[in-house]
C-alpha atoms as a PDB file:
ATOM      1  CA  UNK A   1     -20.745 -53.907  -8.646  1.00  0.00           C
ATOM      2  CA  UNK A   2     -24.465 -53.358  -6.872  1.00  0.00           C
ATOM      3  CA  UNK A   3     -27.146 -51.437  -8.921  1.00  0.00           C
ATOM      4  CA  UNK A   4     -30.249 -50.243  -7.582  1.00  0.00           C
ATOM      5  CA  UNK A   5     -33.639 -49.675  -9.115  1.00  0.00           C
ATOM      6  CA  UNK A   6     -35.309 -46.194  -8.296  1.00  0.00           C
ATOM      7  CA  UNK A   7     -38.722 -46.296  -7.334  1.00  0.00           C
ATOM      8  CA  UNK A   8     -41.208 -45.350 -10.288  1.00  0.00           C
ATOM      9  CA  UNK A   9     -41.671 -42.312  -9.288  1.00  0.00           C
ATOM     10  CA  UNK A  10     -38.404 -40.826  -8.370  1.00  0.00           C
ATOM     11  CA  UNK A  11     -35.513 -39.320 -11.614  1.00  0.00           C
ATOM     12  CA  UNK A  12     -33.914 -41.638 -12.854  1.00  0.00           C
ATOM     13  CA  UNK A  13     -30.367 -40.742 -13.585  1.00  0.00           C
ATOM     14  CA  UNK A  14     -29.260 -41.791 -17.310  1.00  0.00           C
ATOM     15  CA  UNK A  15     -25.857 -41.028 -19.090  1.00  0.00           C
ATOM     16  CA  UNK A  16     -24.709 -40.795 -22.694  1.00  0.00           C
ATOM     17  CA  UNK A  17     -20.938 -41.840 -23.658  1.00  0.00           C
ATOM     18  CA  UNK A  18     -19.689 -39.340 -26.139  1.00  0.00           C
ATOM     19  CA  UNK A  19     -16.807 -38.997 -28.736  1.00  0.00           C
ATOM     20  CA  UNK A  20     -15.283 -35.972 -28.659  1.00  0.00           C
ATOM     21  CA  UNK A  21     -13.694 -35.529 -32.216  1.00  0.00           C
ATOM     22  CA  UNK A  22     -11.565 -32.724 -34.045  1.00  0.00           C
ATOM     23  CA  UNK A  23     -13.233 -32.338 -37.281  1.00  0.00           C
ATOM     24  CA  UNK A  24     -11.817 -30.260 -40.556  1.00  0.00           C
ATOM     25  CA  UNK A  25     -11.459 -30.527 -44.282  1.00  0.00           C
ATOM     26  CA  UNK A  26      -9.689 -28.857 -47.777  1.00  0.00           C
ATOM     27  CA  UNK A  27     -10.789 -28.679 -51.135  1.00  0.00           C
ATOM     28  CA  UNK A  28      -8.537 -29.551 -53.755  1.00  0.00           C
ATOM     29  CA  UNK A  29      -9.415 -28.823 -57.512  1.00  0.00           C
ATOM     30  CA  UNK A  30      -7.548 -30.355 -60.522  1.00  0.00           C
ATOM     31  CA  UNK A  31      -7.389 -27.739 -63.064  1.00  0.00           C
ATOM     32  CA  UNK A  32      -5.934 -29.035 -66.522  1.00  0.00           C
ATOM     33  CA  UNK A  33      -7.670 -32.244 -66.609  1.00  0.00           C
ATOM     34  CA  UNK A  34      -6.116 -33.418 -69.740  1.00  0.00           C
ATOM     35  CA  UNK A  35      -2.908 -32.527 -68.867  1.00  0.00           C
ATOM     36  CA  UNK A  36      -2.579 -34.268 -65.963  1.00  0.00           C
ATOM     37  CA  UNK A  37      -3.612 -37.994 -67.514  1.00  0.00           C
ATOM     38  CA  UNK A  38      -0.008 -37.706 -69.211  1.00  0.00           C
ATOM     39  CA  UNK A  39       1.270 -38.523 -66.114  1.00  0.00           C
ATOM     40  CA  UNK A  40       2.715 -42.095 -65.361  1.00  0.00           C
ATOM     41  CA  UNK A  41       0.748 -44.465 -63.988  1.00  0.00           C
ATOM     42  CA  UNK A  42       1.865 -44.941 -60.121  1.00  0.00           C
ATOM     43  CA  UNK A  43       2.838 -41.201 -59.765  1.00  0.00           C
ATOM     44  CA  UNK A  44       0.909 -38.961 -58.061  1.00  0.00           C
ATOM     45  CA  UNK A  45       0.213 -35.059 -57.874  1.00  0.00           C
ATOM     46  CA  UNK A  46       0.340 -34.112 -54.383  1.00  0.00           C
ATOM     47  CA  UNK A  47      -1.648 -31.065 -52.953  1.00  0.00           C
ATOM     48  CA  UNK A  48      -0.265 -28.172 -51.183  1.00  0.00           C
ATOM     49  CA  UNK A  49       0.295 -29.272 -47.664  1.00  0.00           C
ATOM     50  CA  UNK A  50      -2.372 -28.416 -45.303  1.00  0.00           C
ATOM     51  CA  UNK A  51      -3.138 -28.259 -41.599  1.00  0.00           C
ATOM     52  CA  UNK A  52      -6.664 -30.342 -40.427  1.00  0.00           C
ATOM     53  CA  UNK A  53      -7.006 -31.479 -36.531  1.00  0.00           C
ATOM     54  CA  UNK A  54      -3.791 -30.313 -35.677  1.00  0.00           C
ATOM     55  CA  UNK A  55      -1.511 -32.715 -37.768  1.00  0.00           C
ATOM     56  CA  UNK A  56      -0.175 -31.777 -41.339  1.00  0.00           C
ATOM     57  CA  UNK A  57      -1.715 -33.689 -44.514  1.00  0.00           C
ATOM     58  CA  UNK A  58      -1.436 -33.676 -48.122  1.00  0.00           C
ATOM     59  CA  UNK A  59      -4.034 -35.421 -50.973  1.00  0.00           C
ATOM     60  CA  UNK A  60      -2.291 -37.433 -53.262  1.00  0.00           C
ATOM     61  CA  UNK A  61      -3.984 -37.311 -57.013  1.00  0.00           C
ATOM     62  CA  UNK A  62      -2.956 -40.114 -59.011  1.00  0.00           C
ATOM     63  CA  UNK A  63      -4.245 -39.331 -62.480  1.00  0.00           C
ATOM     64  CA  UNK A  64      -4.149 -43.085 -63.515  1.00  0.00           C
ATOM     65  CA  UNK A  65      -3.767 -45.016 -60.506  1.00  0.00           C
ATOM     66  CA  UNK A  66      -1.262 -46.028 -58.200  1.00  0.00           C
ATOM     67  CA  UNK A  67      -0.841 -49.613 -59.928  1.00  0.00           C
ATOM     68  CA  UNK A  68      -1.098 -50.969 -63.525  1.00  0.00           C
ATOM     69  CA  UNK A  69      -3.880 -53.034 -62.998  1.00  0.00           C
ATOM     70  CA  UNK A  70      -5.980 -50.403 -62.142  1.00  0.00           C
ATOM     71  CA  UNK A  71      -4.499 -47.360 -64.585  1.00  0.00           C
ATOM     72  CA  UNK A  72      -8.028 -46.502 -65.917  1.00  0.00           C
ATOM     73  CA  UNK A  73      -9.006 -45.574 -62.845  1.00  0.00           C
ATOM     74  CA  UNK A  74      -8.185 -42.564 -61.120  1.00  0.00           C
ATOM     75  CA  UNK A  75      -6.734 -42.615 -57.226  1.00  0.00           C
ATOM     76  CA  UNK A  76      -6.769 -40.401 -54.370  1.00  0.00           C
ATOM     77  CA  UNK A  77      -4.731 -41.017 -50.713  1.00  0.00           C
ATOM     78  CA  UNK A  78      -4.899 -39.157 -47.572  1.00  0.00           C
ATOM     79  CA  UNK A  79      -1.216 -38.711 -46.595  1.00  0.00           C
ATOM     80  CA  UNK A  80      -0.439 -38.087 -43.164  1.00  0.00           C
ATOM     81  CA  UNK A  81       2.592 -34.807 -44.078  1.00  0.00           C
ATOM     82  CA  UNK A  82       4.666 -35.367 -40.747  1.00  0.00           C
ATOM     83  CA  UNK A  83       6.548 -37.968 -38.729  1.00  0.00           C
ATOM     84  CA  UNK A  84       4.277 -38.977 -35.483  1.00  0.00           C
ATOM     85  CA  UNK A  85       5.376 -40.945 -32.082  1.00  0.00           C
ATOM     86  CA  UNK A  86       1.838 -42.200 -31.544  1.00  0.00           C
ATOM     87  CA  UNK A  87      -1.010 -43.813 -33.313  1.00  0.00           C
ATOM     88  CA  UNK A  88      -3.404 -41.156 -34.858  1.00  0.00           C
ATOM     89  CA  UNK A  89      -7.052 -42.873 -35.583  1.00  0.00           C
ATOM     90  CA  UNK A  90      -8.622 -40.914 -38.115  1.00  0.00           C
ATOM     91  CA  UNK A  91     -11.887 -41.017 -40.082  1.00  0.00           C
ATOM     92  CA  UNK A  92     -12.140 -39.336 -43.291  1.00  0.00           C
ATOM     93  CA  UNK A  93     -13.947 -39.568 -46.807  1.00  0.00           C
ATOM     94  CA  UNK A  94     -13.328 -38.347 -50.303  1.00  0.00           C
ATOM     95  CA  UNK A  95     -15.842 -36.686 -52.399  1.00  0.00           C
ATOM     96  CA  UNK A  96     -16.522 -34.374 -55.740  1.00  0.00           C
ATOM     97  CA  UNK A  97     -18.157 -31.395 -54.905  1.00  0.00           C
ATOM     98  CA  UNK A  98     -19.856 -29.226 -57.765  1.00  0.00           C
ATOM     99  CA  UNK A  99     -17.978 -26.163 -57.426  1.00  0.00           C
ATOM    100  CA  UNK A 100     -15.410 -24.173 -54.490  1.00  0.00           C
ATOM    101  CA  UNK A 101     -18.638 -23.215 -53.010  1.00  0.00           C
ATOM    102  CA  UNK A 102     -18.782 -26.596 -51.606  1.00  0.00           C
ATOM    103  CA  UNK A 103     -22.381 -27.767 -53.079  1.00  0.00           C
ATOM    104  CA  UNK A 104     -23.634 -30.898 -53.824  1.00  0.00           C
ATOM    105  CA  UNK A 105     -21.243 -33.548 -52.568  1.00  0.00           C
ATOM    106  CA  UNK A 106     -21.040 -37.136 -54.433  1.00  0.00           C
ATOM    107  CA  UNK A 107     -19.266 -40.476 -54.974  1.00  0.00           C
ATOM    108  CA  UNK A 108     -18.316 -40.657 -51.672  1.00  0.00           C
ATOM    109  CA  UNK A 109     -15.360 -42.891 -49.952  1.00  0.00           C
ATOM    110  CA  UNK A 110     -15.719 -43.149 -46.628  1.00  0.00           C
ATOM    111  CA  UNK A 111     -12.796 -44.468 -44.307  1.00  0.00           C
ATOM    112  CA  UNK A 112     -11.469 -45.374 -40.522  1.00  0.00           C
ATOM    113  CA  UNK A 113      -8.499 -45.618 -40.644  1.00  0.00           C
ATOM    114  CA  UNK A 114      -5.225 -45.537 -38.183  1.00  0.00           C
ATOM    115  CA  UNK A 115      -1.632 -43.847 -39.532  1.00  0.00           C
ATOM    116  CA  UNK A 116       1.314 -44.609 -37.807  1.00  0.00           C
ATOM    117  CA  UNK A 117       4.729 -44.062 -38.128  1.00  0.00           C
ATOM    118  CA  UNK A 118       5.204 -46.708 -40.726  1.00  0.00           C
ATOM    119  CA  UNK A 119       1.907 -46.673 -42.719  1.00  0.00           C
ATOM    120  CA  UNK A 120       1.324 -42.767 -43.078  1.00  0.00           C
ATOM    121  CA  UNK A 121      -0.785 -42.902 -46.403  1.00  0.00           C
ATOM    122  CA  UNK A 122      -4.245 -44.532 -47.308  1.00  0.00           C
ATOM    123  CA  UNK A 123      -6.904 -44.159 -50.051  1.00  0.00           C
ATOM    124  CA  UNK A 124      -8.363 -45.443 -53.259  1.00  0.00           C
ATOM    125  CA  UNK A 125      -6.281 -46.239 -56.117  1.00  0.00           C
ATOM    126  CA  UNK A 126      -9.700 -46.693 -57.772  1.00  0.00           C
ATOM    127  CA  UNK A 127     -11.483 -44.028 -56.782  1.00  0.00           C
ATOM    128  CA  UNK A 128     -13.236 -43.498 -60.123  1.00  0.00           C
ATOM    129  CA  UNK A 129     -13.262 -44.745 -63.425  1.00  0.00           C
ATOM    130  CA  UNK A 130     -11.358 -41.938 -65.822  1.00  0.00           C
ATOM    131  CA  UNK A 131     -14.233 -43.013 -68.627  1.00  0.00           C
ATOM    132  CA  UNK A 132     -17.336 -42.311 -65.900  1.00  0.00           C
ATOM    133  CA  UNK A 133     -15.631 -38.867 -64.752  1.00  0.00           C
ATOM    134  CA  UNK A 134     -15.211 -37.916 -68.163  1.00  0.00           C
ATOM    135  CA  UNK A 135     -19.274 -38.651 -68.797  1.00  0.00           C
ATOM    136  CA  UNK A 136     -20.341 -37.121 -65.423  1.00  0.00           C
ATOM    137  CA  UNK A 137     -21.275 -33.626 -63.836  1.00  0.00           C
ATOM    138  CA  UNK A 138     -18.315 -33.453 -61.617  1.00  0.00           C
ATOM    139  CA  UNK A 139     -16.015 -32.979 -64.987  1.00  0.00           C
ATOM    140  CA  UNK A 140     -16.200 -29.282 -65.962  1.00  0.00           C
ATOM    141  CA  UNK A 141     -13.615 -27.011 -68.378  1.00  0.00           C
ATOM    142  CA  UNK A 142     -11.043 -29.377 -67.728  1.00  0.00           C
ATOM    143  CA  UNK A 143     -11.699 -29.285 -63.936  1.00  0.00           C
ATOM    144  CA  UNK A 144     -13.098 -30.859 -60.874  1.00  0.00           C
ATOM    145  CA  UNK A 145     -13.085 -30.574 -57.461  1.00  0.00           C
ATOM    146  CA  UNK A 146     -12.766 -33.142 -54.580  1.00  0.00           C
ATOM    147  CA  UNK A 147     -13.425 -32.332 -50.921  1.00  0.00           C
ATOM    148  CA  UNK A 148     -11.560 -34.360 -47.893  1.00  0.00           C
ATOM    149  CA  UNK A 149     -13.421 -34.439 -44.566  1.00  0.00           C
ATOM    150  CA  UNK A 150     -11.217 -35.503 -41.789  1.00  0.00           C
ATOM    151  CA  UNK A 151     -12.317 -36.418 -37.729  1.00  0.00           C
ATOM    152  CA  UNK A 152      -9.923 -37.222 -35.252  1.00  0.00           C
ATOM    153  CA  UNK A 153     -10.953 -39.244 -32.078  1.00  0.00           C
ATOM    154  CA  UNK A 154      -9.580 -37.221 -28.826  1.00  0.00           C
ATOM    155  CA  UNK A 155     -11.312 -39.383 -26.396  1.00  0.00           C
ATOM    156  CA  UNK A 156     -14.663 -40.764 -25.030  1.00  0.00           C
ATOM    157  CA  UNK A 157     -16.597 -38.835 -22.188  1.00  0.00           C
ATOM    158  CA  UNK A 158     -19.316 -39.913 -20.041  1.00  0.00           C
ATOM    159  CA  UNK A 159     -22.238 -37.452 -19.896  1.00  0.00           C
ATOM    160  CA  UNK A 160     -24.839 -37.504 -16.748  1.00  0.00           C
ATOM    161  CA  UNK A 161     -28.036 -36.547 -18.099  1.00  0.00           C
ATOM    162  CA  UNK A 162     -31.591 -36.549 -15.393  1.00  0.00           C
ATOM    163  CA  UNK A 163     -34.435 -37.428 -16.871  1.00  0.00           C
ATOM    164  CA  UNK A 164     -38.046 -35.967 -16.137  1.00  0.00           C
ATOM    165  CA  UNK A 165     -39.803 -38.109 -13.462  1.00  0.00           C
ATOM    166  CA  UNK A 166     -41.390 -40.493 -14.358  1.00  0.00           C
ATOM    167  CA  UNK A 167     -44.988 -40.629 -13.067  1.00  0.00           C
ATOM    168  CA  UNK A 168     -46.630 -43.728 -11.680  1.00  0.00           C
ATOM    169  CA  UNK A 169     -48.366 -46.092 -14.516  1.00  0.00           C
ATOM    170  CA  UNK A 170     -52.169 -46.396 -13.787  1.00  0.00           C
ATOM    171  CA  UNK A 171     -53.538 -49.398 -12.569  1.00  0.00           C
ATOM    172  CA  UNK A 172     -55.084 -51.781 -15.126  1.00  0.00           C
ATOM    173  CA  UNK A 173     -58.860 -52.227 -14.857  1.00  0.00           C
END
């Protein structure tokens, strides 16, 4: 491979490599708080199922974890709602939102992450402590509200950009 240098006073040709991504999310709010800490440890409360980036997805609630160790804690999982041939590389994060108006997002969890056919689900079985969401903001008449943001990688693109030209540098002195 040769490369040439442009004279200093000629364009210089530059390029920018960019992802093009599929980007979506869904709000999910627990209403009935209370209610739903009765539920076992290690069982969840799965969302309606909805469509982001062209593939089907659910959030998986765990009111007190997804393991023992960790029941004080509440969980949430990204699950992947369909069977897939190929690898699907997908970048997503979990946060509470103050309302369904969307304002204010917080205690964020921010993931890559690639589903396959044999590992279709990932998250945070301790997402937050039950005690600190029961003190906080995000905790209101029994509700809250958690927002997923999900990106999908398409592919990677090469961009020719021209830049101004560059005029000749004065001579010290």
């Amino acid at each position: 491979m040769s490369s040439a240098v442009a004279p200093e006073n000629s364009s210089s040709p530059a390029s920018a490599i960019i992802a093009d991504t599929s980007r979506g999310y869904h709000i999910l709010k627990i209403d009935g708080y209370l209610h739903s800490k009765e539920t076992p440890t290690g069982t969840d409360l799965k969302s309606r199922q909805f469509t982001v980036c062209g593939y089907r997805w659910r959030i998986r609630y765990y009111p007190n974890s997804d393991r023992k160790d960790s029941a004080d804690y509440i969980g949430l999982f990204l699950k992947l709602d369909e069977a897939i041939s190929r690898k699907v590389k997908v970048q997503f994060m979990f946060s509470f939102i103050d309302s369904m108006d969307m304002k204010h997002p917080s205690l964020a969890l921010l993931k890559a992450y690639t589903f396959d056919s044999q590992s279709r689900s990932w998250g945070r079985g301790r997402f937050i402590k039950r005690e600190d969401l029961e003190k906080s903001n995000h905790l209101a008449d029994e509700s809250f509200t958690v927002r997923c943001d999900i990106a999908i990688l398409k592919k990677f693109r090469v961009k020719v950009r021209v830049r101004a030209p560059v005029r000749p540098r004065p001579a010290p002195g």
